[in-house]
Protein backbone atom coordinates (compact mmCIF):
# COMPACT_ATOMS: atom_id res chain seq x y z
CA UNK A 1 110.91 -38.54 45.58
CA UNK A 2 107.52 -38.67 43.15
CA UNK A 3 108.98 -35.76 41.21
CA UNK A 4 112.50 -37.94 40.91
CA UNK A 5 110.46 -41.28 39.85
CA UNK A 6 108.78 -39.48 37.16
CA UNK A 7 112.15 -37.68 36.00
CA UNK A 8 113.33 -41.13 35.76
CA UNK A 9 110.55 -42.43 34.11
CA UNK A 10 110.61 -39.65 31.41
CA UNK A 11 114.82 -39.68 30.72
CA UNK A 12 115.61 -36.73 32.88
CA UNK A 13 117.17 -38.22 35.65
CA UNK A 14 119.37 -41.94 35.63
CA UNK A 15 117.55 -44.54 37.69
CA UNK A 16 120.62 -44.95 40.08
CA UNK A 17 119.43 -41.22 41.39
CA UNK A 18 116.70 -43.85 43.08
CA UNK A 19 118.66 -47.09 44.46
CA UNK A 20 118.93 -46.19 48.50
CA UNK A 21 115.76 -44.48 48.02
CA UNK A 22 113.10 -47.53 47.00
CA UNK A 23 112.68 -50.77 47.66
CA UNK A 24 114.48 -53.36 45.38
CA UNK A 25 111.49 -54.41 44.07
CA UNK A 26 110.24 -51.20 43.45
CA UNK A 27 113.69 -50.01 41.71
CA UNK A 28 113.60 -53.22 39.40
CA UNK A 29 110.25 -52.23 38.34
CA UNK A 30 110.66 -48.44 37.39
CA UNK A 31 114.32 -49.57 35.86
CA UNK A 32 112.24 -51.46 33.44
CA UNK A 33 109.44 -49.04 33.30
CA UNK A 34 112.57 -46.47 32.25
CA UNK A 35 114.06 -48.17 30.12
CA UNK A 36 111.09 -49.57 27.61
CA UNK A 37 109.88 -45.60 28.14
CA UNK A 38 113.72 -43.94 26.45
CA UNK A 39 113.73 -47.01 23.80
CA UNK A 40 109.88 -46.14 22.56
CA UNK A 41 110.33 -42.07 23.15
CA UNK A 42 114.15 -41.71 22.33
CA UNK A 43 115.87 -38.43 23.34
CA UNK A 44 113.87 -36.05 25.71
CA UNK A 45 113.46 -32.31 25.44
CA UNK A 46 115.10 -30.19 28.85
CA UNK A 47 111.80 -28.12 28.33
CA UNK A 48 109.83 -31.15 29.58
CA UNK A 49 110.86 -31.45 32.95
CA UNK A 50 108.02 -31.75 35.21
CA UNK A 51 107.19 -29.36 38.12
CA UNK A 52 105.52 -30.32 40.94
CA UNK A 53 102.41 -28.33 41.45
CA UNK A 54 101.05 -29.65 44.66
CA UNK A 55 101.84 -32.21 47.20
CA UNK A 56 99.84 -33.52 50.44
CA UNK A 57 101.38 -36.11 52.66
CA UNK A 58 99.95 -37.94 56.34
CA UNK A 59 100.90 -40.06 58.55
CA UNK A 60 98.13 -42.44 58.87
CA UNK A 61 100.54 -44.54 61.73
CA UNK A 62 104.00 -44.24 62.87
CA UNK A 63 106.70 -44.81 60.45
CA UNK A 64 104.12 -44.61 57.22
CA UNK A 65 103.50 -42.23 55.01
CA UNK A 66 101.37 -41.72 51.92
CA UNK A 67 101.42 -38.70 49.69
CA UNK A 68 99.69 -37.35 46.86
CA UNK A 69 101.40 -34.92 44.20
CA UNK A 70 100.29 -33.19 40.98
CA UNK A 71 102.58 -32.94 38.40
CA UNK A 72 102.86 -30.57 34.91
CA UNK A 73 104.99 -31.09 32.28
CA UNK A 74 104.72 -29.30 28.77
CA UNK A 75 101.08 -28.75 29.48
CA UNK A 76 100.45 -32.15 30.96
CA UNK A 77 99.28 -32.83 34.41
CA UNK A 78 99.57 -36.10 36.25
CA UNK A 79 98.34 -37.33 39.28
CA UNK A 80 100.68 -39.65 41.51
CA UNK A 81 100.22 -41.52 44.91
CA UNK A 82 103.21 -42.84 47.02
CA UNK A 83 103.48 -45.36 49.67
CA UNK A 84 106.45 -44.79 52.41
CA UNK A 85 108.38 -46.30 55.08
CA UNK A 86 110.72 -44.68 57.65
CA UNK A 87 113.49 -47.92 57.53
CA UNK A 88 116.92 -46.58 60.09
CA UNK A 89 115.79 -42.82 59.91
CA UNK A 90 115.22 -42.84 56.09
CA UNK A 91 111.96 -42.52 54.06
CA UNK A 92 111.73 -45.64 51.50
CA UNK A 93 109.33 -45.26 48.34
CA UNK A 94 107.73 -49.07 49.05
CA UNK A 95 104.84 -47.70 46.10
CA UNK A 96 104.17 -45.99 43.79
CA UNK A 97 101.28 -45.11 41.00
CA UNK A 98 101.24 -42.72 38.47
CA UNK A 99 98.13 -41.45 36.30
């Protein structure tokens, strides 16, 4: 789902790829964040994709989960941490930062 945010985030995937998958709040947000990012970049190149290079996830309690995952893309790394939710058998993003 990190990998998916950040596709979004950089043009490479629509936002709608996110909608059952966040919470509303946290959809409005990177809709925004999306949007302001393709108007000040314009088209993106396919060769930018990013990969994830590693990913660590717990379970601090129950129904919560919080992951780390390093991303590359054209020679760029990026950190991210998500916050999750297990809501009717389904993990929610609830949070999300990205360095």
């Amino acid at each position: 789902m990190v990998s998916a945010c950040v596709q979004v985030l950089e043009g490479h995937r629509s936002v709608q790829a996110l909608v059952r998958r966040t919470t509303p709040e946290l959809f409005d947000a990177l809709a925004r964040r999306a949007s302001l990012a393709q108007r000040l970049a314009g088209r993106v190149s396919p060769a930018t994709v990013p990969q994830v290079r590693s990913s660590r996830a717990q379970e601090p309690l129950p129904g919560r989960a919080e992951a780390v995952v390093v991303l590359e893309a054209a020679g760029r790394v990026r950190a991210a941490a998500a916050h999750l939710l297990l809501r009717r058998g389904r993990w929610i993003l609830t949070g999300l930062e990205i360095a």
